[in-house]
C-alpha atoms as a PDB file:
ATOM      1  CA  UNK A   1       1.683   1.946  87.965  1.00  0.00           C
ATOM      2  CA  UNK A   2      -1.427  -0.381  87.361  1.00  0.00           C
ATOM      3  CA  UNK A   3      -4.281  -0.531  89.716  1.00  0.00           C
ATOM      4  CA  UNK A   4      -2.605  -3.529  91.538  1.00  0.00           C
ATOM      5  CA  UNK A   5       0.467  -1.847  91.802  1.00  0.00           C
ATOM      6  CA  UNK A   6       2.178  -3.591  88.754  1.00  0.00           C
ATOM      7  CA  UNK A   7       4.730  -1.118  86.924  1.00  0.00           C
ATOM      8  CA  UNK A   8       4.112  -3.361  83.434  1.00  0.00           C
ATOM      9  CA  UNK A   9       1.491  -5.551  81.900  1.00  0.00           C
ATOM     10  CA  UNK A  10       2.453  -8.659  79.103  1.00  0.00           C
ATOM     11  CA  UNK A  11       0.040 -10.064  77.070  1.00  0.00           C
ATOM     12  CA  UNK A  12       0.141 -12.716  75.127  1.00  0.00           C
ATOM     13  CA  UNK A  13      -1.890 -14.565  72.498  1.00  0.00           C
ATOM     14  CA  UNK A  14      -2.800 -18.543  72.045  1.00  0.00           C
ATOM     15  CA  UNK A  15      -4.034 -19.648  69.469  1.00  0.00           C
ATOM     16  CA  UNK A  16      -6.306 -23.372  70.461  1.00  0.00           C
ATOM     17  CA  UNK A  17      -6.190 -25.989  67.844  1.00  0.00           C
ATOM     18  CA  UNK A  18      -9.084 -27.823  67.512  1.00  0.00           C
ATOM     19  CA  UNK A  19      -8.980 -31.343  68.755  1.00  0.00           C
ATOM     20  CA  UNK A  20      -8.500 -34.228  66.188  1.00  0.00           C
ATOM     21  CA  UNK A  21     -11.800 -36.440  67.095  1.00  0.00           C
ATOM     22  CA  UNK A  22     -10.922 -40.236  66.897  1.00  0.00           C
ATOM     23  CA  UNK A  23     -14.017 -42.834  67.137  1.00  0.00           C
ATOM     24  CA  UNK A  24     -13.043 -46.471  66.784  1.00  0.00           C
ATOM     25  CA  UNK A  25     -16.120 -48.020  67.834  1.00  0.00           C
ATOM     26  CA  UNK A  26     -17.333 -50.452  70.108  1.00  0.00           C
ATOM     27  CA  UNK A  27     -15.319 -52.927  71.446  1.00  0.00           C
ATOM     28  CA  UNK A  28     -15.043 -55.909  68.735  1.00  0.00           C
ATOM     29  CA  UNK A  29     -14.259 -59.584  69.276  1.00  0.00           C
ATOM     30  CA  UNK A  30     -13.127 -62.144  66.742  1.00  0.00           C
ATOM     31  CA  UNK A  31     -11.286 -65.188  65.889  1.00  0.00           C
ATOM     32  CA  UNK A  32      -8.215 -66.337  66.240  1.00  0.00           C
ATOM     33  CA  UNK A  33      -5.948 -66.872  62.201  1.00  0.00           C
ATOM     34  CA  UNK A  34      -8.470 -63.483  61.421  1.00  0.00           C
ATOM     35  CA  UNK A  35      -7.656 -59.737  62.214  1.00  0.00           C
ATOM     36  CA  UNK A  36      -9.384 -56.450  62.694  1.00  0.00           C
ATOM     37  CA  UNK A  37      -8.206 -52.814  60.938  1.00  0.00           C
ATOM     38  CA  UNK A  38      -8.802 -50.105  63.549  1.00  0.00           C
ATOM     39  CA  UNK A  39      -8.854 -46.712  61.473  1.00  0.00           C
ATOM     40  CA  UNK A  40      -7.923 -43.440  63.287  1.00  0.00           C
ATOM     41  CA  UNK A  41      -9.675 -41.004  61.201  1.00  0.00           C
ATOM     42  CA  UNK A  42      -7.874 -39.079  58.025  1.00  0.00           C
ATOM     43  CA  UNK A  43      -6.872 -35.316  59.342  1.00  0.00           C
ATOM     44  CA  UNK A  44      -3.905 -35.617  62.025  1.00  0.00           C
ATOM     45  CA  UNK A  45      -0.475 -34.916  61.360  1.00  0.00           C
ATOM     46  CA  UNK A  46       0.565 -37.674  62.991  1.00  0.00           C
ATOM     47  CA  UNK A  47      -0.418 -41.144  64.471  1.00  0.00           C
ATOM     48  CA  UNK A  48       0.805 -42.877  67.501  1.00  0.00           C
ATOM     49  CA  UNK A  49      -0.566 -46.694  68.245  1.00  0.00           C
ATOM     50  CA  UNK A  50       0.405 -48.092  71.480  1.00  0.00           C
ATOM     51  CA  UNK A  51      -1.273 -51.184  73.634  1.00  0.00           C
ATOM     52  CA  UNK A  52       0.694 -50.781  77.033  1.00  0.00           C
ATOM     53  CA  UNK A  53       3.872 -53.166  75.508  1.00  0.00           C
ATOM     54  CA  UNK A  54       5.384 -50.832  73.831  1.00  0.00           C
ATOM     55  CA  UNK A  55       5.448 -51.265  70.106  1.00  0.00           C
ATOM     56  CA  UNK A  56       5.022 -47.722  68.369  1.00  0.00           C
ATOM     57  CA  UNK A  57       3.038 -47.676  65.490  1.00  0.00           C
ATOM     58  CA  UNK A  58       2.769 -44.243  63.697  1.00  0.00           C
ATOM     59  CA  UNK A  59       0.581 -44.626  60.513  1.00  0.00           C
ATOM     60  CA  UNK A  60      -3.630 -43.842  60.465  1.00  0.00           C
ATOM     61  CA  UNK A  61      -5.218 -47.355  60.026  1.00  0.00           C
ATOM     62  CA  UNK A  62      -3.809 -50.162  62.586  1.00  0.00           C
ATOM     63  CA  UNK A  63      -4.492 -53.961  61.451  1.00  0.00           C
ATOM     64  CA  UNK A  64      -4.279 -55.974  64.848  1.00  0.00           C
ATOM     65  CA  UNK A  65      -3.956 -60.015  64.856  1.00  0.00           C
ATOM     66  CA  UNK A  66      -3.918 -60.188  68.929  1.00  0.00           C
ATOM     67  CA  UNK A  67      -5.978 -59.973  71.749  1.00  0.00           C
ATOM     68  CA  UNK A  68      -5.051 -56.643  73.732  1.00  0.00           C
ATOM     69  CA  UNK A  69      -6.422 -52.982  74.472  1.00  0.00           C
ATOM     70  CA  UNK A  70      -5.166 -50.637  71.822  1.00  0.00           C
ATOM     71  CA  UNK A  71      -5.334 -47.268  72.029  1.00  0.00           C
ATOM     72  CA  UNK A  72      -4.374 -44.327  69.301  1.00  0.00           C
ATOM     73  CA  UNK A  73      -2.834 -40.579  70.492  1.00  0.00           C
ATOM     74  CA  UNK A  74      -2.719 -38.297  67.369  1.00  0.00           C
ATOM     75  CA  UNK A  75      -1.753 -34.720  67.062  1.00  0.00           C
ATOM     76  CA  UNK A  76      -3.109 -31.955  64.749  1.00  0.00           C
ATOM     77  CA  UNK A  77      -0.335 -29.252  62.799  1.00  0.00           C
ATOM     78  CA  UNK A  78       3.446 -29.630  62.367  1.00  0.00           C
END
């Protein structure tokens, strides 16, 4: 028995992935007819776009037409 009166101990390992950094800058105004291309940063596995509505958008650069809050999720590895 273990000194708290366990009859076994586990261990396990985790391995932490680093976190994929993503800066899109300040906020950015412009005209209506023009657009803006938001670029999440080469080096995730994958890319997931999303402004509250609900239109998935999986690829690293975004080129947006519309007035809205955008915001990116990526994910590092397989």
């Amino acid at each position: 028995q273990s000194i708290n009166g366990c009859d076994s101990i586990v261990s396990q390992t985790l391995n932490v992935s680093p976190i994929h950094v993503v800066d899109l800058g300040n906020d950015t105004a412009f005209c209506a007819g023009n657009s803006l291309l938001l670029d999440a940063s080469a080096g995730a596995s994958s890319y997931q776009w999303m402004n509250g509505v609900g239109f998935p958008y999986n690829q690293q650069t975004f080129n947006v037409s519309s007035t809205g809050t955008f915001y990116v999720v990526t994910t590092l590895g397989a």
